[in-house]
C-alpha atoms as a PDB file:
ATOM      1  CA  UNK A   1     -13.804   6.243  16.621  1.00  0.00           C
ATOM      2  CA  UNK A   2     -14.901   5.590  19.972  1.00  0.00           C
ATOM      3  CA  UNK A   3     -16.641   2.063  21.316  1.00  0.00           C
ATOM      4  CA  UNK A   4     -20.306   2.256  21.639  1.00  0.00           C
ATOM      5  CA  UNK A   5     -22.981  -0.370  22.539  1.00  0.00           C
ATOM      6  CA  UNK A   6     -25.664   1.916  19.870  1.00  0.00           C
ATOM      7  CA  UNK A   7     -24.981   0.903  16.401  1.00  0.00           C
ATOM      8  CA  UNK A   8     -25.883   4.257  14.943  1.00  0.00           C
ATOM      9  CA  UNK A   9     -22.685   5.575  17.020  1.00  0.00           C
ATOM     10  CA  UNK A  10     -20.479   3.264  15.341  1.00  0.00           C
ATOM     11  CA  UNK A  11     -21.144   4.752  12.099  1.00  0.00           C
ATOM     12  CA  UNK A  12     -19.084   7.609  11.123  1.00  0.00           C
ATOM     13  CA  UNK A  13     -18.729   9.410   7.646  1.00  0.00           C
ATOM     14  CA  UNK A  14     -15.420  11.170   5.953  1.00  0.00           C
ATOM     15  CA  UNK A  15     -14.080  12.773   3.300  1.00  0.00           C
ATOM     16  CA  UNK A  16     -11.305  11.186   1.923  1.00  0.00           C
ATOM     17  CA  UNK A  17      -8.618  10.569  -0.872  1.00  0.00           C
ATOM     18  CA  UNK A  18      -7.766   6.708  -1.950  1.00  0.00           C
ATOM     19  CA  UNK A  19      -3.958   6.609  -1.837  1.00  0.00           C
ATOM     20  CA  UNK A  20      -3.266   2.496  -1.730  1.00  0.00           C
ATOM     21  CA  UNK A  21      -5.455  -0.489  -2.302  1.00  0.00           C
ATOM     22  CA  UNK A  22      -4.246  -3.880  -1.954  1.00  0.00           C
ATOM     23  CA  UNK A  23      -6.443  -7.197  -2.754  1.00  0.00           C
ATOM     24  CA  UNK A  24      -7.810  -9.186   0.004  1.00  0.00           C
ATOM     25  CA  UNK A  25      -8.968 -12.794  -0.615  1.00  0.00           C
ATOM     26  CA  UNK A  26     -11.548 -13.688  -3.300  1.00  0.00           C
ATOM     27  CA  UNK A  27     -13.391 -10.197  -3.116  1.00  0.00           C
ATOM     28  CA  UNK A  28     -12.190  -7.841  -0.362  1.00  0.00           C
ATOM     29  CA  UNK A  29      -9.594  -4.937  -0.641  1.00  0.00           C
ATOM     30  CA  UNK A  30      -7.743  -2.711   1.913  1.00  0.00           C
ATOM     31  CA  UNK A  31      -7.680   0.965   0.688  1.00  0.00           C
ATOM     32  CA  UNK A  32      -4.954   3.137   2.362  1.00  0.00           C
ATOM     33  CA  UNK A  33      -6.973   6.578   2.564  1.00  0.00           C
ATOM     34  CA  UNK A  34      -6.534   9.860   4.120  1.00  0.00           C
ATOM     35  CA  UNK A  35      -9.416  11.765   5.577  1.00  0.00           C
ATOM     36  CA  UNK A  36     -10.228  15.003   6.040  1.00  0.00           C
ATOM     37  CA  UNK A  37     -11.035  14.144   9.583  1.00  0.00           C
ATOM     38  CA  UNK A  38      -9.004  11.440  10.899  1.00  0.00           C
ATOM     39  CA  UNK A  39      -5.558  11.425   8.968  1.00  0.00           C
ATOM     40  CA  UNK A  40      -4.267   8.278   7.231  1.00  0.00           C
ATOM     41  CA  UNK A  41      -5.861   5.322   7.432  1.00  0.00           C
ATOM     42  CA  UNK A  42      -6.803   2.067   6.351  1.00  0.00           C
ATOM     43  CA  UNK A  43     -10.105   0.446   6.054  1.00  0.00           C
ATOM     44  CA  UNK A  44     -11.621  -2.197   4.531  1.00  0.00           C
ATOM     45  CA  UNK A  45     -14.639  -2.708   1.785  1.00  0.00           C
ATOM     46  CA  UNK A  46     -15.989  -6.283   1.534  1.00  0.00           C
ATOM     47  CA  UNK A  47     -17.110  -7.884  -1.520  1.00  0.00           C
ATOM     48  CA  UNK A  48     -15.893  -4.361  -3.572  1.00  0.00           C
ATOM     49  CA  UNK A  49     -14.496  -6.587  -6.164  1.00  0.00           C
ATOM     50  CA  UNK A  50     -17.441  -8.589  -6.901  1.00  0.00           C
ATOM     51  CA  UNK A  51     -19.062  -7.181 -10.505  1.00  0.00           C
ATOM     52  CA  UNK A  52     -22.094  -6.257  -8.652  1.00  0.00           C
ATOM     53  CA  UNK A  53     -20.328  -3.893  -6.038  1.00  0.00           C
ATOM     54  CA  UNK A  54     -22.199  -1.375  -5.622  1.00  0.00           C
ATOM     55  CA  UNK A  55     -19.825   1.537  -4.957  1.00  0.00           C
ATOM     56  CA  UNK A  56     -16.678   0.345  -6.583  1.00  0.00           C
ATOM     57  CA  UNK A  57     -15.961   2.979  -8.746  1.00  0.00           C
ATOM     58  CA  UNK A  58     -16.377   5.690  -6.360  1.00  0.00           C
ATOM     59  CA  UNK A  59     -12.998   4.096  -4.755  1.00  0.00           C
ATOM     60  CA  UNK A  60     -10.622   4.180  -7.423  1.00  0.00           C
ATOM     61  CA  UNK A  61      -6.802   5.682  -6.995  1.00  0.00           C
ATOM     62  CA  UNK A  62      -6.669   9.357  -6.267  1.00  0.00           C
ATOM     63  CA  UNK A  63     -10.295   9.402  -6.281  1.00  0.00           C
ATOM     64  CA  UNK A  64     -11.699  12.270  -3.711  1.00  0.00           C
ATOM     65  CA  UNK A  65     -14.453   9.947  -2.025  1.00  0.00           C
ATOM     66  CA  UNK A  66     -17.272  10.680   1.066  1.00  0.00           C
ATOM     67  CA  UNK A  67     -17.565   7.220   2.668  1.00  0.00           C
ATOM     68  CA  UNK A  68     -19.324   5.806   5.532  1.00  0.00           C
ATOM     69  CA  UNK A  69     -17.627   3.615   7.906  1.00  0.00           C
ATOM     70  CA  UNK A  70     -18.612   1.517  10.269  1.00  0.00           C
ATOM     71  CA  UNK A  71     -16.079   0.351  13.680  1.00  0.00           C
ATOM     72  CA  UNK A  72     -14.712  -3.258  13.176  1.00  0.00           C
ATOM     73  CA  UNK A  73     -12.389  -5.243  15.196  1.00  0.00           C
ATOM     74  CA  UNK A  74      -9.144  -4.963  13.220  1.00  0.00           C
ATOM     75  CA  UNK A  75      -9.909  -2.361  10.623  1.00  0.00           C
ATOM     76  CA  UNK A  76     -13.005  -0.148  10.229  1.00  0.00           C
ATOM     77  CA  UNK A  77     -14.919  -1.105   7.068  1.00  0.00           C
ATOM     78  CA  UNK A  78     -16.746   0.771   4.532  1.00  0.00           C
ATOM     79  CA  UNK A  79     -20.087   0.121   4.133  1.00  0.00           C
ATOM     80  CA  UNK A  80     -21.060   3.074   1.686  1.00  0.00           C
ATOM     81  CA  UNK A  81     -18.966   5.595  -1.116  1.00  0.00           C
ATOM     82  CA  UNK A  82     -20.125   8.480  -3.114  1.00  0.00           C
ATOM     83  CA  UNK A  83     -17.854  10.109  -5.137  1.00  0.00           C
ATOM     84  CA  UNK A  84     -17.137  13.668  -4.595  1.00  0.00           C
ATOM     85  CA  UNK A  85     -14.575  14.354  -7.852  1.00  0.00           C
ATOM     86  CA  UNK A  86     -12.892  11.244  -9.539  1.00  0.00           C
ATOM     87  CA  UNK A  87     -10.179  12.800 -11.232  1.00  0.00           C
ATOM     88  CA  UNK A  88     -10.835  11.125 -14.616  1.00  0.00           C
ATOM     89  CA  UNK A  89      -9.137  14.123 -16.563  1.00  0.00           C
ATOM     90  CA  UNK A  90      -6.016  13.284 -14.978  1.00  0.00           C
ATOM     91  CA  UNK A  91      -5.829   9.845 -15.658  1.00  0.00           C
ATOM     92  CA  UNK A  92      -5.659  10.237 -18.798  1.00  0.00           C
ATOM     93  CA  UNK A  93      -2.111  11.457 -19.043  1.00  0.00           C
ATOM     94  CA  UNK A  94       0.622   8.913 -18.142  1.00  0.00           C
ATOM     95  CA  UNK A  95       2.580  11.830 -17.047  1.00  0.00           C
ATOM     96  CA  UNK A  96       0.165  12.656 -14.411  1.00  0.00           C
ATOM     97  CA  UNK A  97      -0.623   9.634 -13.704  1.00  0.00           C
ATOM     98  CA  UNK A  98       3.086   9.071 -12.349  1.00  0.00           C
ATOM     99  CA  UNK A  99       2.924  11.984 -10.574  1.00  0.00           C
ATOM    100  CA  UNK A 100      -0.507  11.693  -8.678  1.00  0.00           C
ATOM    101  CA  UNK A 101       1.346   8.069  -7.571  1.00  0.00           C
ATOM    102  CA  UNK A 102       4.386   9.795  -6.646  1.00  0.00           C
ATOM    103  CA  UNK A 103       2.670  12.388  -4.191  1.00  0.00           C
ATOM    104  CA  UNK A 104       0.322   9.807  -2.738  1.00  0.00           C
ATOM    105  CA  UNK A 105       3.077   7.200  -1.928  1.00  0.00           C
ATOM    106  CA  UNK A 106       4.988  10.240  -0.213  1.00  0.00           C
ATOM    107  CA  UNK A 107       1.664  10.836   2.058  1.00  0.00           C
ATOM    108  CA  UNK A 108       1.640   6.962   2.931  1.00  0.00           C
ATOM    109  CA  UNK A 109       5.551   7.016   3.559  1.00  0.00           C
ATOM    110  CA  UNK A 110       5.210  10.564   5.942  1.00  0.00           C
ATOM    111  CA  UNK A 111       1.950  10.295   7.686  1.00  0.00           C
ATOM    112  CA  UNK A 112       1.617   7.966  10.883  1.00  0.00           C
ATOM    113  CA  UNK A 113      -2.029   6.441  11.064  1.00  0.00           C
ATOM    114  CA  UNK A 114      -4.754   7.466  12.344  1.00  0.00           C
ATOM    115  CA  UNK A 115      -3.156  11.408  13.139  1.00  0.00           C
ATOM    116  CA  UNK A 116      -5.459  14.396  11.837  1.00  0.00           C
ATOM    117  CA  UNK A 117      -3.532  15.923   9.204  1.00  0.00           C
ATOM    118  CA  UNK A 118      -6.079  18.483   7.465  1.00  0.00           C
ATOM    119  CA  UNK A 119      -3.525  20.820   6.076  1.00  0.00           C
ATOM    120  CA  UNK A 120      -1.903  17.658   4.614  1.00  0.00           C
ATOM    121  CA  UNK A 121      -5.568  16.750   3.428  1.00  0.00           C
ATOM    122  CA  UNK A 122      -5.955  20.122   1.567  1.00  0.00           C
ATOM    123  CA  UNK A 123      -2.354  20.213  -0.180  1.00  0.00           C
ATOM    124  CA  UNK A 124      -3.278  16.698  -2.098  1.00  0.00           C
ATOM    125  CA  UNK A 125      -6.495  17.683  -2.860  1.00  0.00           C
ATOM    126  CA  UNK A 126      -5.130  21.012  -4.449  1.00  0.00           C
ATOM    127  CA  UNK A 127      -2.456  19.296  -5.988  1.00  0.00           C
ATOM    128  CA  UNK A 128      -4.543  16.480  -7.628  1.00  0.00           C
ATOM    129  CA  UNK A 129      -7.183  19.003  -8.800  1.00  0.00           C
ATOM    130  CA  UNK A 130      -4.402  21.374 -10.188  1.00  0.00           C
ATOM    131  CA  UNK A 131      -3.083  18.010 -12.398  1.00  0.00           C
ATOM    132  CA  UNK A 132      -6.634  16.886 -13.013  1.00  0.00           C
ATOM    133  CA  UNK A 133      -7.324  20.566 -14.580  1.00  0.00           C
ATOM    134  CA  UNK A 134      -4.408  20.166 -16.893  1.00  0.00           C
ATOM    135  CA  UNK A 135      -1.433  21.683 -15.089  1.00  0.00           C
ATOM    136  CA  UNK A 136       2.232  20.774 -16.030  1.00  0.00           C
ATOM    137  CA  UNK A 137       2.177  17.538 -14.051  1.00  0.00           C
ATOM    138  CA  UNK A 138       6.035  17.993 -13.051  1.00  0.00           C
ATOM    139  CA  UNK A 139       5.841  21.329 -11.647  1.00  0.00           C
ATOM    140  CA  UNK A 140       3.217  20.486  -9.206  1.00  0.00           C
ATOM    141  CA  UNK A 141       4.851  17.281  -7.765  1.00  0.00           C
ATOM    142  CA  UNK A 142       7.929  19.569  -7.429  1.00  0.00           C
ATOM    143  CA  UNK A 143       5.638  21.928  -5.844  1.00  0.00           C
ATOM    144  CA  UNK A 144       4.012  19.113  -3.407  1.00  0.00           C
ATOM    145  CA  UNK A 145       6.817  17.951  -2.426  1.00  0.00           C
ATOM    146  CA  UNK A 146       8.663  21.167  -0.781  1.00  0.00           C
ATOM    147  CA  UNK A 147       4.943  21.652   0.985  1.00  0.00           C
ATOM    148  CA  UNK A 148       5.189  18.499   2.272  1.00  0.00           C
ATOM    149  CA  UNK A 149       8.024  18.703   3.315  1.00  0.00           C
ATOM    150  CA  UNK A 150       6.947  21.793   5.442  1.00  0.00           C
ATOM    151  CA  UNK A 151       4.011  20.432   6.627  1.00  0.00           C
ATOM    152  CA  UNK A 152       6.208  17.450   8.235  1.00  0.00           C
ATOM    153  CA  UNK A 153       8.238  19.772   9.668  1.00  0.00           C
ATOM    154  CA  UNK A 154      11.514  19.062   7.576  1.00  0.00           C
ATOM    155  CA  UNK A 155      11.882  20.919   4.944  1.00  0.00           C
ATOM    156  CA  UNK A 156      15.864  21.785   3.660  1.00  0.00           C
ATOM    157  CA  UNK A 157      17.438  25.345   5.407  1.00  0.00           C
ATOM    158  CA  UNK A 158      17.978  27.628   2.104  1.00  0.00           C
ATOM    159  CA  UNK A 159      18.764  31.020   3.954  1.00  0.00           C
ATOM    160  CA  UNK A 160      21.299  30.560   6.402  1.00  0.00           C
ATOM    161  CA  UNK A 161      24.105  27.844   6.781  1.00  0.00           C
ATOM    162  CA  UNK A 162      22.974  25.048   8.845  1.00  0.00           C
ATOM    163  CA  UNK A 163      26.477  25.046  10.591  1.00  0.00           C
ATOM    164  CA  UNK A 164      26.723  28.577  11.969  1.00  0.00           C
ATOM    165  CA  UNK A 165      23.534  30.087  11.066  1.00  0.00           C
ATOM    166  CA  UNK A 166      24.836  32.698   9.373  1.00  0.00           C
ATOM    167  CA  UNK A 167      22.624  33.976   6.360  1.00  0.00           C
ATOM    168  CA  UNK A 168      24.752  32.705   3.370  1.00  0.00           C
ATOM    169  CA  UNK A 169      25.817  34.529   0.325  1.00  0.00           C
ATOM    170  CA  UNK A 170      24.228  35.471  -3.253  1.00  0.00           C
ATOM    171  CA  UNK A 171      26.526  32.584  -5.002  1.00  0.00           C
ATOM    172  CA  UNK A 172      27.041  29.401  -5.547  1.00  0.00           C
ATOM    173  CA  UNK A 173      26.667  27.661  -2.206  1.00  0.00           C
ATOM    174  CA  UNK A 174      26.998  23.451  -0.617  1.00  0.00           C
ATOM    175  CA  UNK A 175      23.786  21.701   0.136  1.00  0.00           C
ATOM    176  CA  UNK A 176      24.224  19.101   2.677  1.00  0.00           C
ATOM    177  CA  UNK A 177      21.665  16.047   2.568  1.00  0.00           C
ATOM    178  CA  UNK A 178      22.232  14.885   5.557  1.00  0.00           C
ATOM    179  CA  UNK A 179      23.001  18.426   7.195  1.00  0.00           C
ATOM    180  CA  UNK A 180      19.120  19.280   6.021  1.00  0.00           C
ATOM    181  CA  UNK A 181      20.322  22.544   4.458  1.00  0.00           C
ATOM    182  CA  UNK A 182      22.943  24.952   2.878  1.00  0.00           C
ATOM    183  CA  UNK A 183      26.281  25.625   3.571  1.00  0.00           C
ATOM    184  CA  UNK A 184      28.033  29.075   3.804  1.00  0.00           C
ATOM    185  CA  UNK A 185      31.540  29.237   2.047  1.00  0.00           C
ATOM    186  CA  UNK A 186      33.541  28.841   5.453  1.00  0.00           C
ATOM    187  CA  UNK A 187      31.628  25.185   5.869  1.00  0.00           C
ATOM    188  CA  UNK A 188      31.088  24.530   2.085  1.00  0.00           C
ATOM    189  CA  UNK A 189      33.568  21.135   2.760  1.00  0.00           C
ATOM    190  CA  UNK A 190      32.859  20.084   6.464  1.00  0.00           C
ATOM    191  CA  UNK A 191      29.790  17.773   5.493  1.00  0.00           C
ATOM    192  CA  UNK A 192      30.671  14.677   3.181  1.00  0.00           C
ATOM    193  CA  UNK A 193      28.463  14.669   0.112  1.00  0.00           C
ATOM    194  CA  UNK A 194      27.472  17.963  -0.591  1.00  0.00           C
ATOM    195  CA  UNK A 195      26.215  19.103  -3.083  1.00  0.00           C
ATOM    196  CA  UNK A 196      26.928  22.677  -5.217  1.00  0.00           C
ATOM    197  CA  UNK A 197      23.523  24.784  -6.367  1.00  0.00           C
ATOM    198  CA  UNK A 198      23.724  27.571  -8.401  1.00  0.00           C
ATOM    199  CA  UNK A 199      21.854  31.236  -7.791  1.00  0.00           C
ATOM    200  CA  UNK A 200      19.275  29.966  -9.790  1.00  0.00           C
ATOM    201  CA  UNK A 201      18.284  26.777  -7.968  1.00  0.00           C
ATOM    202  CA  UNK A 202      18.567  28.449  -4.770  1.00  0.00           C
ATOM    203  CA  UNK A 203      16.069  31.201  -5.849  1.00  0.00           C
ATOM    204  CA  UNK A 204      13.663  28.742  -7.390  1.00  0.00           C
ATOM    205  CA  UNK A 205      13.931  26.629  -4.062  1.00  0.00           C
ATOM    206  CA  UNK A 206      12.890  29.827  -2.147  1.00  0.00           C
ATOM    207  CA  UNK A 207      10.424  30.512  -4.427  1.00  0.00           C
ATOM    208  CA  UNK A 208       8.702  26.819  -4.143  1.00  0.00           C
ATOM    209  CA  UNK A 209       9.142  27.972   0.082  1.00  0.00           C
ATOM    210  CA  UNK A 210       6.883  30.648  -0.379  1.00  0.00           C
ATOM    211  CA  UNK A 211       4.422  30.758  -3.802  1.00  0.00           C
ATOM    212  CA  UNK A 212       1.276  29.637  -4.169  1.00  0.00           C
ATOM    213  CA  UNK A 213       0.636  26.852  -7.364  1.00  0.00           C
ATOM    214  CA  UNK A 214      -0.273  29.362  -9.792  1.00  0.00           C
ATOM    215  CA  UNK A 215       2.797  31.942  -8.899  1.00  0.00           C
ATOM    216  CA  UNK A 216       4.805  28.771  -8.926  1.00  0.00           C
ATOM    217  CA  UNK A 217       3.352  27.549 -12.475  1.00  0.00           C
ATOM    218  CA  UNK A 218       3.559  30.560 -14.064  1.00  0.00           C
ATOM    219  CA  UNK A 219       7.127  30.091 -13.741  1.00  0.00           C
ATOM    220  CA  UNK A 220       9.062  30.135 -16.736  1.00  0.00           C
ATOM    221  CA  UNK A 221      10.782  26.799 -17.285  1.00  0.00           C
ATOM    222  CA  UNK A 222      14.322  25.789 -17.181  1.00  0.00           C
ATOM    223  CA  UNK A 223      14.937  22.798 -18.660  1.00  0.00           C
ATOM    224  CA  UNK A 224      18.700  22.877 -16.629  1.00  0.00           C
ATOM    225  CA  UNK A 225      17.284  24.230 -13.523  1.00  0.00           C
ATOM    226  CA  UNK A 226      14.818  21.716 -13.392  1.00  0.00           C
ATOM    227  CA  UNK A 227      16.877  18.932 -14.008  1.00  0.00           C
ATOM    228  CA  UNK A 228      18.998  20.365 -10.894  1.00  0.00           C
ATOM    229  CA  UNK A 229      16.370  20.562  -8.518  1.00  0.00           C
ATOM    230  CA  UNK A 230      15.176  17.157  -9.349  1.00  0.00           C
ATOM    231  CA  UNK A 231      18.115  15.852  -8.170  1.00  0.00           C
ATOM    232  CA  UNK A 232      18.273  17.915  -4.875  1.00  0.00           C
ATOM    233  CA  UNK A 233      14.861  17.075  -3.976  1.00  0.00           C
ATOM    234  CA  UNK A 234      14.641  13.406  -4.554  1.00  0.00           C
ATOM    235  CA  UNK A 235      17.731  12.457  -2.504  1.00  0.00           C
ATOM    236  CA  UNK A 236      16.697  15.148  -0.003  1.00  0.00           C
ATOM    237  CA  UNK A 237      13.409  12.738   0.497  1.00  0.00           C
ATOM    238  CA  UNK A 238      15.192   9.507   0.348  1.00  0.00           C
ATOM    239  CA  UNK A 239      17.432  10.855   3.009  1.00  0.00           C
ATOM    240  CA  UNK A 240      14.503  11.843   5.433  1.00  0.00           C
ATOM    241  CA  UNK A 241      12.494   8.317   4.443  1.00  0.00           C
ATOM    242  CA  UNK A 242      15.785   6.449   4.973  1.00  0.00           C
ATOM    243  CA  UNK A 243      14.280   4.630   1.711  1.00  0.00           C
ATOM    244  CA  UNK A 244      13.464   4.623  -2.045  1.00  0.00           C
ATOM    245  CA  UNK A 245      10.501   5.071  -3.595  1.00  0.00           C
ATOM    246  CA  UNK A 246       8.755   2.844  -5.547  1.00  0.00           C
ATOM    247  CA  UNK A 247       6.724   5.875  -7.663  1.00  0.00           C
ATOM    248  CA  UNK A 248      10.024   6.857  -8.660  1.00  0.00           C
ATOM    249  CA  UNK A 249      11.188   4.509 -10.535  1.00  0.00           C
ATOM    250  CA  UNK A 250       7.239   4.366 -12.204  1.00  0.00           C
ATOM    251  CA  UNK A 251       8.224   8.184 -13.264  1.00  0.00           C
ATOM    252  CA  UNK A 252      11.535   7.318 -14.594  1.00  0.00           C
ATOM    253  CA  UNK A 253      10.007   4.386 -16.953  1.00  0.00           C
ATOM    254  CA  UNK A 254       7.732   7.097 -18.100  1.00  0.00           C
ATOM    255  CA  UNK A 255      10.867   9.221 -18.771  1.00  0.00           C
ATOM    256  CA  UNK A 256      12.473   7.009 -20.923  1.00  0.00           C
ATOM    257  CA  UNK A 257       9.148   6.336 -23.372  1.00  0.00           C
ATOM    258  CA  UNK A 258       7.760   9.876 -22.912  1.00  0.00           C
ATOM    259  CA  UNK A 259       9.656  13.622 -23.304  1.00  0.00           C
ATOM    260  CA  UNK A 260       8.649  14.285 -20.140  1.00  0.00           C
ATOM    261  CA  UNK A 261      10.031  17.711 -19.581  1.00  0.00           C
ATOM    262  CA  UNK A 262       8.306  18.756 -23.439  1.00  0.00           C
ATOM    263  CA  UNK A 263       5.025  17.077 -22.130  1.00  0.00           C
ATOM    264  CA  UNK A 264       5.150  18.716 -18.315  1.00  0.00           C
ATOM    265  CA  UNK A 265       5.058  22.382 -19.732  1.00  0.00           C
ATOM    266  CA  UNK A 266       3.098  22.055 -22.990  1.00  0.00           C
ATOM    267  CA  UNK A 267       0.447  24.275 -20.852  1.00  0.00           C
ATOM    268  CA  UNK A 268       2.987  27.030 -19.879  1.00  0.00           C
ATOM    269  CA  UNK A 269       3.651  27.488 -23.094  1.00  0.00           C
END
């Protein structure tokens, strides 16, 4: 937002998602939020945790919010919300629940501040109404996270080895974290830590590359494959964050006291 000495001018309303909130003395909090306008961002709403607050509960987690902000020194600050589509269905599911945090920690880890990102904008707000409608909650965070992948630009080579570019064979092949892609059979062992995919990961990684969510969905399940390409693309983001996640390790406590896998496709079924 731009300076001006007219008050009205320093008012500006956007659409946006609540990714992160963090408490802020006695009755503040900083939500991390990404507009439809203006990228990531944070801002901050005074008082929003006194009981009176007026517009509280239109900023919840992965709530889809219009809010008016007005310019202040450090961080711009909210001064109204009006929910545009809560998400309540979703939170009902600990399953979803894990992976709505899981896809909105990856947009705070990816997205620099305060850099328009409405492609970015549209995939969450897909993905979050595809989980809030019921969908199998693992399939579209494996979904969200190849598109995010291409909409930062660095999403894993599956067609031709990364080394010499040529277009790799119909078998087993190396993926190489690090490399950012597959390896033909000539360069399967000049990367360390590669790992081996079978035909049918490498097919259902080209398929995530170029369905839609419902192509992708209707997907029969593999309880093997899945398992698989799990493993690819988690270490495949920790490589390009050069970090863990902390939703991870959320989804893998919900793992252990849930059958996930039994729970995520209940609705394909």
């Amino acid at each position: 937002m731009t300076d001006s000495s007219n008050p009205r001018d320093r008012l500006v309303s956007t659409e946006v998602i609540v990714l992160k909130r963090v408490d802020l003395r006695e009755t503040d909090r900083i939500f991390v939020v990404l507009s439809d306008r203006f990228g990531k961002m944070s801002v901050i709403a005074k008082g929003v945790r006194r009981p009176t607050a007026r517009f509280a509960s239109h900023l919840e987690l992965f709530a889809r919010t219009r809010i008016m902000l007005s310019r202040g020194r450090e961080l711009d600050v909210v001064t109204g919300a009006e929910s545009v589509d809560l998400h309540i269905n979703l939170r009902s599911d600990l399953t979803s629940m894990a992976i709505a945090s899981h896809m909105t920690e990856l947009v705070v880890q990816f997205l620099p501040e305060r850099e328009a990102n409405r492609p970015t904008y549209r995939l969450l707000t897909h993905s979050l109404k595809a989980l809030d409608d019921g969908a199998a909650p693992v399939r579209v965070g494996r979904w969200f996270e190849m598109r995010l992948l291409g909409e930062m630009g660095v999403r894993p080579e599956l067609y031709n080895c990364v080394v010499c570019q040529r277009q790799v064979e119909a078998e087993p092949n190396a993926f190489n974290i690090n490399a950012g892609g597959i390896l033909c059979a000539e360069h399967a062992n000049s990367a360390y830590g590669s790992l081996v995919l079978t035909v049918a990961v490498q097919k259902v990684l080209r398929l995530l590359l170029r369905a839609d969510l419902d192509a992708w969905l209707a997907l029969a399940p593999n309880a093997a494959v899945d398992a698989e390409l799990e493993q690819l693309l988690t270490a495949f983001i920790r490589a390009q964050l050069e970090r863990d996640l902390h939703s991870l390790r959320v989804m893998h406590r919900v793992e252990e006291s849930i059958p996930i896998w039994e729970s995520a496709y209940k609705s394909t079924k």
